[in-house]
N, C-alpha and C. Protein backbone atom coordinates (compact mmCIF):
# COMPACT_ATOMS: atom_id res chain seq x y z
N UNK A 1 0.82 -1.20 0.00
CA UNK A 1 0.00 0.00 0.00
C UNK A 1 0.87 1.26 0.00
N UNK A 2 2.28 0.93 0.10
CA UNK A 2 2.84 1.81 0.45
C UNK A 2 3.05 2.76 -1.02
N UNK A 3 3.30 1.79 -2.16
CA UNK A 3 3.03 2.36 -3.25
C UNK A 3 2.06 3.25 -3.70
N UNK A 4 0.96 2.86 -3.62
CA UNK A 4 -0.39 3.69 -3.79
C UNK A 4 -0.55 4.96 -2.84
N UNK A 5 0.38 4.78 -1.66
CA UNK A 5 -0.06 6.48 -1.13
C UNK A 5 0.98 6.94 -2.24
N UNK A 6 2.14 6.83 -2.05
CA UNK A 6 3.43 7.38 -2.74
C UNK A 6 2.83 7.97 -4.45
N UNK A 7 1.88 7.37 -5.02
CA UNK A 7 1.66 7.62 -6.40
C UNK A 7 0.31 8.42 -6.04
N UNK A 8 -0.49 8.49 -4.88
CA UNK A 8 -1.20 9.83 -4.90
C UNK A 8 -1.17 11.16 -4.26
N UNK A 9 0.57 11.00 -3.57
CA UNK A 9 0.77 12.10 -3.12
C UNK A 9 1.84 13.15 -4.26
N UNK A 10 2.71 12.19 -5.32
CA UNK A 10 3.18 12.23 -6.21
C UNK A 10 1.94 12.99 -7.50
N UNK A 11 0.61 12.46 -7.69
CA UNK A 11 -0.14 12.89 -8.50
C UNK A 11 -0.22 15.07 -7.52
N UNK A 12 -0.77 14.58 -6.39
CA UNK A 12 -1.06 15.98 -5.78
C UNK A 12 0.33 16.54 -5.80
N UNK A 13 1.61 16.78 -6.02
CA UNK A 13 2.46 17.53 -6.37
C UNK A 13 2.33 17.82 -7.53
N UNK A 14 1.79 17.06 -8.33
CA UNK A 14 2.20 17.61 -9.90
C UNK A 14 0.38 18.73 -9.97
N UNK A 15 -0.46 18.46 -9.61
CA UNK A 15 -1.31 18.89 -9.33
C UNK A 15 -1.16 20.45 -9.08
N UNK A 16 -0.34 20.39 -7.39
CA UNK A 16 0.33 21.67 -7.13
C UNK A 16 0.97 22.61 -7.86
N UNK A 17 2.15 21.76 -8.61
CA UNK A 17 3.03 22.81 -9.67
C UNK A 17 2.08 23.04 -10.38
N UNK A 18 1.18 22.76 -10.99
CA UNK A 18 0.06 23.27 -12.60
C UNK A 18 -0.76 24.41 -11.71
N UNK A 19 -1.00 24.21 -11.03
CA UNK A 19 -2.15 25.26 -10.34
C UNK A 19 -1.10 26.37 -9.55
N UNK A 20 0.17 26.35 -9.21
CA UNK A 20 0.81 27.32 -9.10
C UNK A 20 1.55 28.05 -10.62
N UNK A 21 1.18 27.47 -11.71
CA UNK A 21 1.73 28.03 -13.18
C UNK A 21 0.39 28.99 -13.29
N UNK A 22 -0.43 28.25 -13.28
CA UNK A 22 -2.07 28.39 -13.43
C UNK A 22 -2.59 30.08 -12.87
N UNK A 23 -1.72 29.93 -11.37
CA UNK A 23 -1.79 31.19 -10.56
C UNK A 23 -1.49 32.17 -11.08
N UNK A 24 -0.02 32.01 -11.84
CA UNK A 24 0.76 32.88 -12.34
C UNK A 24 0.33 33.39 -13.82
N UNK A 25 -0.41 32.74 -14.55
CA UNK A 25 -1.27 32.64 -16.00
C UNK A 25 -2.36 34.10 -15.17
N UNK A 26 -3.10 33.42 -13.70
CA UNK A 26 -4.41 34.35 -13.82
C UNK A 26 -4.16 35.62 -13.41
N UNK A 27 -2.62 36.06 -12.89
CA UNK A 27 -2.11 36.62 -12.32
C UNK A 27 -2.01 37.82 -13.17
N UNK A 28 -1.35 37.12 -14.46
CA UNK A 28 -1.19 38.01 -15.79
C UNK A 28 -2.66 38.96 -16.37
N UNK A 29 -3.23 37.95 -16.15
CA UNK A 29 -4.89 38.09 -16.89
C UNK A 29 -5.78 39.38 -15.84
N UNK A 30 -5.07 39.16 -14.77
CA UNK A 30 -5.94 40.27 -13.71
C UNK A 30 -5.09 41.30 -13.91
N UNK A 31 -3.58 41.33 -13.89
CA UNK A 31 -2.86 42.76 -14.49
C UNK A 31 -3.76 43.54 -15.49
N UNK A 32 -3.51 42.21 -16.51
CA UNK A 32 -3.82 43.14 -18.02
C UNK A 32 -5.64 43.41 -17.91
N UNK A 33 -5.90 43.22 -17.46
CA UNK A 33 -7.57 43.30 -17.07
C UNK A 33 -7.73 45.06 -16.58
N UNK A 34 -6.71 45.16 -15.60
CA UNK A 34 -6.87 46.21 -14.88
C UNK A 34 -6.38 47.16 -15.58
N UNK A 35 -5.37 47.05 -16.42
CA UNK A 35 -4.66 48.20 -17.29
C UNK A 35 -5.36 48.49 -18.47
N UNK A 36 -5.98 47.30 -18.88
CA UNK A 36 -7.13 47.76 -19.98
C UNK A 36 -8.03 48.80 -19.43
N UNK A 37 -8.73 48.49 -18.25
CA UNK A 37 -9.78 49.50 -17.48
C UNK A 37 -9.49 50.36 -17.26
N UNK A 38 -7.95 51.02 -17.04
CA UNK A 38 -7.60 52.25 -16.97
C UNK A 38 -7.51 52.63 -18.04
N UNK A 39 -7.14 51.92 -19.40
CA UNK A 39 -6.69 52.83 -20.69
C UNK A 39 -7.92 53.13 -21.62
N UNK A 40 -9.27 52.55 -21.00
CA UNK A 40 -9.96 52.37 -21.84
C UNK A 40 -10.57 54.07 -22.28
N UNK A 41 -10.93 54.37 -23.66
CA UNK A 41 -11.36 55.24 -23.78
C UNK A 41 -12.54 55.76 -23.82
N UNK A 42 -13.44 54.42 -23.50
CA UNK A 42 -15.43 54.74 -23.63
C UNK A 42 -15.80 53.98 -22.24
N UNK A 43 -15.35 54.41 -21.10
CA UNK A 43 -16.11 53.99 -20.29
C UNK A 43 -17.00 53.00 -20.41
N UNK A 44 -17.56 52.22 -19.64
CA UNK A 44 -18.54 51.81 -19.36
C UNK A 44 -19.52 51.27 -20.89
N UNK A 45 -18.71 50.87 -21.68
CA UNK A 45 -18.89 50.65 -22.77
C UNK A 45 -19.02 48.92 -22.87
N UNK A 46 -18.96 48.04 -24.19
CA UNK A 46 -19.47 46.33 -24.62
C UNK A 46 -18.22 46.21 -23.82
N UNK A 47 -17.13 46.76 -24.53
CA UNK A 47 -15.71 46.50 -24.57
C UNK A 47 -15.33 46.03 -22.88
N UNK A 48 -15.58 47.06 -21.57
CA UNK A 48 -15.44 47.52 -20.55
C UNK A 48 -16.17 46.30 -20.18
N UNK A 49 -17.26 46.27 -20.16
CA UNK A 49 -18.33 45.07 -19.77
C UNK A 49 -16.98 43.38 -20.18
N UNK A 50 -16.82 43.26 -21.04
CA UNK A 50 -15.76 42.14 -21.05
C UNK A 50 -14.56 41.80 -20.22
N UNK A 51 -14.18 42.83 -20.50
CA UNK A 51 -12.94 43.13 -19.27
C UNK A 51 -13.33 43.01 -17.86
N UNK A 52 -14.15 43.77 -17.38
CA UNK A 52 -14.50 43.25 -16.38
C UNK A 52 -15.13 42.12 -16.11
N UNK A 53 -15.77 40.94 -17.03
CA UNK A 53 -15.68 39.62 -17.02
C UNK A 53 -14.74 38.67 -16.57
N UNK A 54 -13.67 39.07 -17.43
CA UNK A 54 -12.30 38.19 -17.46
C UNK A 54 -11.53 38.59 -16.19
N UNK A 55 -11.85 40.03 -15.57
CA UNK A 55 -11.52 39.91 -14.30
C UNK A 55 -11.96 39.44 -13.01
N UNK A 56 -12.79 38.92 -13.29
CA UNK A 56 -13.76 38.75 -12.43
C UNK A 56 -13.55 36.75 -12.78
N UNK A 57 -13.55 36.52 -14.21
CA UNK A 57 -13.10 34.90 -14.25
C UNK A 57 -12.45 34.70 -13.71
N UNK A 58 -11.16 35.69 -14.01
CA UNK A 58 -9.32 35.08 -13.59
C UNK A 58 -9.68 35.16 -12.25
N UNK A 59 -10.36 35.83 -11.41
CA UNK A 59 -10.17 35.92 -9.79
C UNK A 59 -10.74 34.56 -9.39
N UNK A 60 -12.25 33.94 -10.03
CA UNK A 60 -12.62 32.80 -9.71
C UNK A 60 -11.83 31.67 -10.30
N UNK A 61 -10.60 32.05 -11.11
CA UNK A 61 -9.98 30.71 -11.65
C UNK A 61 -8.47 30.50 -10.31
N UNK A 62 -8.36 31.79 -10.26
CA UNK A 62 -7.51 31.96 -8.88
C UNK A 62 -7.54 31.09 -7.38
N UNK A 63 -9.35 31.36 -7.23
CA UNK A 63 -10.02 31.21 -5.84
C UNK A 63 -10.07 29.08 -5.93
N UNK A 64 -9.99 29.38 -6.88
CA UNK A 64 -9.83 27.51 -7.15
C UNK A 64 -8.62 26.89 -7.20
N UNK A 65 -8.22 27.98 -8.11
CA UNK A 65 -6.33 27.20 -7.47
C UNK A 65 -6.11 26.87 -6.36
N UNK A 66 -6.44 28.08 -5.44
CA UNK A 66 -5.96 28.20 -4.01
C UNK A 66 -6.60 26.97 -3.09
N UNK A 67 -7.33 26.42 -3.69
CA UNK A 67 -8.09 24.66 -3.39
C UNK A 67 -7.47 23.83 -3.75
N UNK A 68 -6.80 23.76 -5.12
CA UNK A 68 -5.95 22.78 -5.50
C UNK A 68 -4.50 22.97 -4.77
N UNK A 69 -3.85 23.91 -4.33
CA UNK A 69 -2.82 24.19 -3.76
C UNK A 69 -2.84 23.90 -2.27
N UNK A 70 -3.56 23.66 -1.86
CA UNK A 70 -3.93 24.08 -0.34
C UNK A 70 -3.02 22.11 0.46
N UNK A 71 -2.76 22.55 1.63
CA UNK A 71 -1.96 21.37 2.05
C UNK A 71 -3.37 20.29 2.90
N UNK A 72 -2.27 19.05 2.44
CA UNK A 72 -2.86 18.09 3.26
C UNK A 72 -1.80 16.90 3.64
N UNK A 73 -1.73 16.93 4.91
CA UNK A 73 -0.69 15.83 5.25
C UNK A 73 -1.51 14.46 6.06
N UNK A 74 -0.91 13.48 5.87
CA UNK A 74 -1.62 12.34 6.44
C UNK A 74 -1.04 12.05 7.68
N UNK A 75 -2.09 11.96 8.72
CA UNK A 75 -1.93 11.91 10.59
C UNK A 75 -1.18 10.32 10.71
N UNK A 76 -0.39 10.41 11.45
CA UNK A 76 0.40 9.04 12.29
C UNK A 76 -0.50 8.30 12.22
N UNK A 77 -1.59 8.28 13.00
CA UNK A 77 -2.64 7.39 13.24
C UNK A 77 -3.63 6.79 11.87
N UNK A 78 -3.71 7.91 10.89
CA UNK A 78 -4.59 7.46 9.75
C UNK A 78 -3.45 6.03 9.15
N UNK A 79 -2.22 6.25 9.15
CA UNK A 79 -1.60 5.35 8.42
C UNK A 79 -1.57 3.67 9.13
N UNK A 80 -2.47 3.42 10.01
CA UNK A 80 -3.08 2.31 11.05
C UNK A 80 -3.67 1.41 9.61
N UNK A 81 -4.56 2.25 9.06
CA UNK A 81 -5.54 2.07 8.60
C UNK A 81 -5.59 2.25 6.79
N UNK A 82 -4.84 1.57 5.89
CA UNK A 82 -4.19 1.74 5.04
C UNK A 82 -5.01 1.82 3.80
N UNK A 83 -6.03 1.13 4.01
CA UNK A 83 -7.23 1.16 3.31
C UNK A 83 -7.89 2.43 3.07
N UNK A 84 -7.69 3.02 4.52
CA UNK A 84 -8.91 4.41 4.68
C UNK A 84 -8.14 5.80 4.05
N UNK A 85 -6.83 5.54 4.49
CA UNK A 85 -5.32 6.21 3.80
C UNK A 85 -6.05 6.68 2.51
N UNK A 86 -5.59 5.36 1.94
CA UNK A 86 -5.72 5.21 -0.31
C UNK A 86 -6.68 5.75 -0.24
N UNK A 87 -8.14 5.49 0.40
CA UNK A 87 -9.24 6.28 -0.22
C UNK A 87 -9.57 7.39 0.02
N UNK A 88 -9.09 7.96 0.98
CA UNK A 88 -9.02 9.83 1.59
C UNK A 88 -8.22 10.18 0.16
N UNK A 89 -6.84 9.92 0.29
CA UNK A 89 -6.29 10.53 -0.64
C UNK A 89 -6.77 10.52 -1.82
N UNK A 90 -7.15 9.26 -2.31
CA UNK A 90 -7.81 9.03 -3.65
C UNK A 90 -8.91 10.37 -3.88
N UNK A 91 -9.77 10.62 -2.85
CA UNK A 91 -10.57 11.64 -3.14
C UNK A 91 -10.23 12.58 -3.00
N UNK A 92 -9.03 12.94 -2.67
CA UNK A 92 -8.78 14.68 -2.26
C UNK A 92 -8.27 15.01 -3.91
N UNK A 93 -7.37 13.62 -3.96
CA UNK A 93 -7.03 13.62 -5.67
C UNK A 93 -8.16 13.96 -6.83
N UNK A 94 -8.97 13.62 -6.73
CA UNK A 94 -10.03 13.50 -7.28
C UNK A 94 -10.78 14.71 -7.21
N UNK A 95 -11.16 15.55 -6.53
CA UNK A 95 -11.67 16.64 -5.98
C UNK A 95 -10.48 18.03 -7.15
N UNK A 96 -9.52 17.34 -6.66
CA UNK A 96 -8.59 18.75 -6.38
C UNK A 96 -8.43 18.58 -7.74
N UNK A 97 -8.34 17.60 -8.88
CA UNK A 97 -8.35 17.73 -10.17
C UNK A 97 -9.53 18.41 -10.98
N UNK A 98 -10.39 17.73 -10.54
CA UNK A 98 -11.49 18.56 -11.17
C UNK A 98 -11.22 20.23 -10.83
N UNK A 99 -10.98 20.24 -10.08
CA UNK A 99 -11.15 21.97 -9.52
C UNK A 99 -10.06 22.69 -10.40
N UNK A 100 -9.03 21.74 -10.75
CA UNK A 100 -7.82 22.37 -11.83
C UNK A 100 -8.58 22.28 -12.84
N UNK A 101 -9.47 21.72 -13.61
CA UNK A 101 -9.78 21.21 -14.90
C UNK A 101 -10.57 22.68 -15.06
N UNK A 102 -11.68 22.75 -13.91
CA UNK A 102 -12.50 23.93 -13.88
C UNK A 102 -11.44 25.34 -13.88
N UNK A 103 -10.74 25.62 -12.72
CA UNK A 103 -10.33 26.07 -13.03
C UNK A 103 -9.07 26.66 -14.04
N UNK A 104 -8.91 25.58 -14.77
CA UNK A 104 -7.74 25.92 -16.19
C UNK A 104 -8.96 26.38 -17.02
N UNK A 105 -10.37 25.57 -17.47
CA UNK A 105 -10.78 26.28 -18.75
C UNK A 105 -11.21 27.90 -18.48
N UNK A 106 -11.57 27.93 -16.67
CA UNK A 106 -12.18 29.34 -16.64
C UNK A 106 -10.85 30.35 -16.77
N UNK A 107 -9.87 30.26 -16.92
CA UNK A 107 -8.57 31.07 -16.63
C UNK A 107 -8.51 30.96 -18.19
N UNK A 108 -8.77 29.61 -19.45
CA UNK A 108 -8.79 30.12 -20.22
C UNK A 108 -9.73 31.06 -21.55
N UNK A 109 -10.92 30.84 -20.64
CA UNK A 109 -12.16 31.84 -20.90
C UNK A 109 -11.78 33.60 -20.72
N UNK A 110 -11.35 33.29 -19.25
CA UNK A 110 -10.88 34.80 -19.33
C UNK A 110 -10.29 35.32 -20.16
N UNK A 111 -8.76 34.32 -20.33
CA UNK A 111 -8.33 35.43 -21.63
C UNK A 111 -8.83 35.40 -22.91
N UNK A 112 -9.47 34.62 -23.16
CA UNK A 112 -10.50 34.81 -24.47
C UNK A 112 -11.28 36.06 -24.16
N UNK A 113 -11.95 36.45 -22.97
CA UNK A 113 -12.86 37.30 -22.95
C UNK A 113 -12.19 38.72 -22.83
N UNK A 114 -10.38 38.97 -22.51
CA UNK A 114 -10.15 39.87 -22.00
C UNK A 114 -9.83 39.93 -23.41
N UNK A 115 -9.84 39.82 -24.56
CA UNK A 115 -8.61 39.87 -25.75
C UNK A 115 -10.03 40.47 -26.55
N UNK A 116 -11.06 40.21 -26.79
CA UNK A 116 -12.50 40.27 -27.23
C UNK A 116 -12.45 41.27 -26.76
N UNK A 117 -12.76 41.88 -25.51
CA UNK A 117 -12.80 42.89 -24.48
C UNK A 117 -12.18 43.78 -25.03
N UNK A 118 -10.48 43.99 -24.76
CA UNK A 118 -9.60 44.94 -25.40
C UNK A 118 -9.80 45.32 -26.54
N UNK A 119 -10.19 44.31 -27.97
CA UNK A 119 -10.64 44.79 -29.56
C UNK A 119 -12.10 45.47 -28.96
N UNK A 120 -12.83 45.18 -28.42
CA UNK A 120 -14.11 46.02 -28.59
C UNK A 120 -13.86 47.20 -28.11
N UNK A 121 -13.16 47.46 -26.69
CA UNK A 121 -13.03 48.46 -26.25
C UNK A 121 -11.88 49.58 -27.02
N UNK A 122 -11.20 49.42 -27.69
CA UNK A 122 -10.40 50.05 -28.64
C UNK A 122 -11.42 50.40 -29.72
N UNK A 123 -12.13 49.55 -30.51
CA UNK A 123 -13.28 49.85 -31.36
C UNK A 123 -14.38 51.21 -31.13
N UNK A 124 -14.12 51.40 -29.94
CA UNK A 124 -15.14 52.14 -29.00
C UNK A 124 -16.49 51.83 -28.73
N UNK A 125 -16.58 50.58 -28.96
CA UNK A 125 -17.91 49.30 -28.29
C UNK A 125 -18.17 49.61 -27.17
């Protein structure tokens, strides 16, 4: 059994590094979000309305990372019980992927929406 924790604590590192790249992707996307909103020239315009979408995605693609990133160590005592081990972890694995999956397409919605956003708002949309 000792294998099977080792290959799902191994999955939740690699997990970790993508959702800390991920961070740094939505990180970009909330900069350029905000510098669009300052440069924009029609207020409150289609354009403006987008941008503030994608800022508002990247923050919820963020708020999910910070789920997939978040620690979990296994107690002295749980490892008694080797069975109950594999399947905790199995689900935190399980959990915490989906939440990357969700949050990778919404991080890549945003910048679809901030790039849409910026052409409209230059357009004066």
């Amino acid at each position: 059994m000792a294998f099977e924790h080792d290959y799902l604590y191994s999955c939740l590192s690699i997990l970790d590094s993508k959702a800390q790249s991920l961070l740094s992707f939505d990180a970009i996307v909330l900069a350029a979000s905000s510098i669009a909103l300052g440069a924009s020239p029609n207020p409150f315009g289609a354009g403006d309305a987008l941008i503030v979408l994608a800022l508002v995605m990247s923050g919820i693609s963020s708020s999910l990372c910070l789920f997939v990133v978040s620690i979990y160590w296994t107690e002295t005592p749980q490892l008694e019980d080797e069975e109950e081990v594999f399947y905790e972890l199995l689900h935190i694995r399980n959990a915490r992927t989906i939440a990357y999956r969700v949050s990778w397409l919404t991080a890549q919605f945003a910048g679809f929406i901030l790039v849409l956003g910026v052409i409209l708002a230059k357009a004066g949309v």
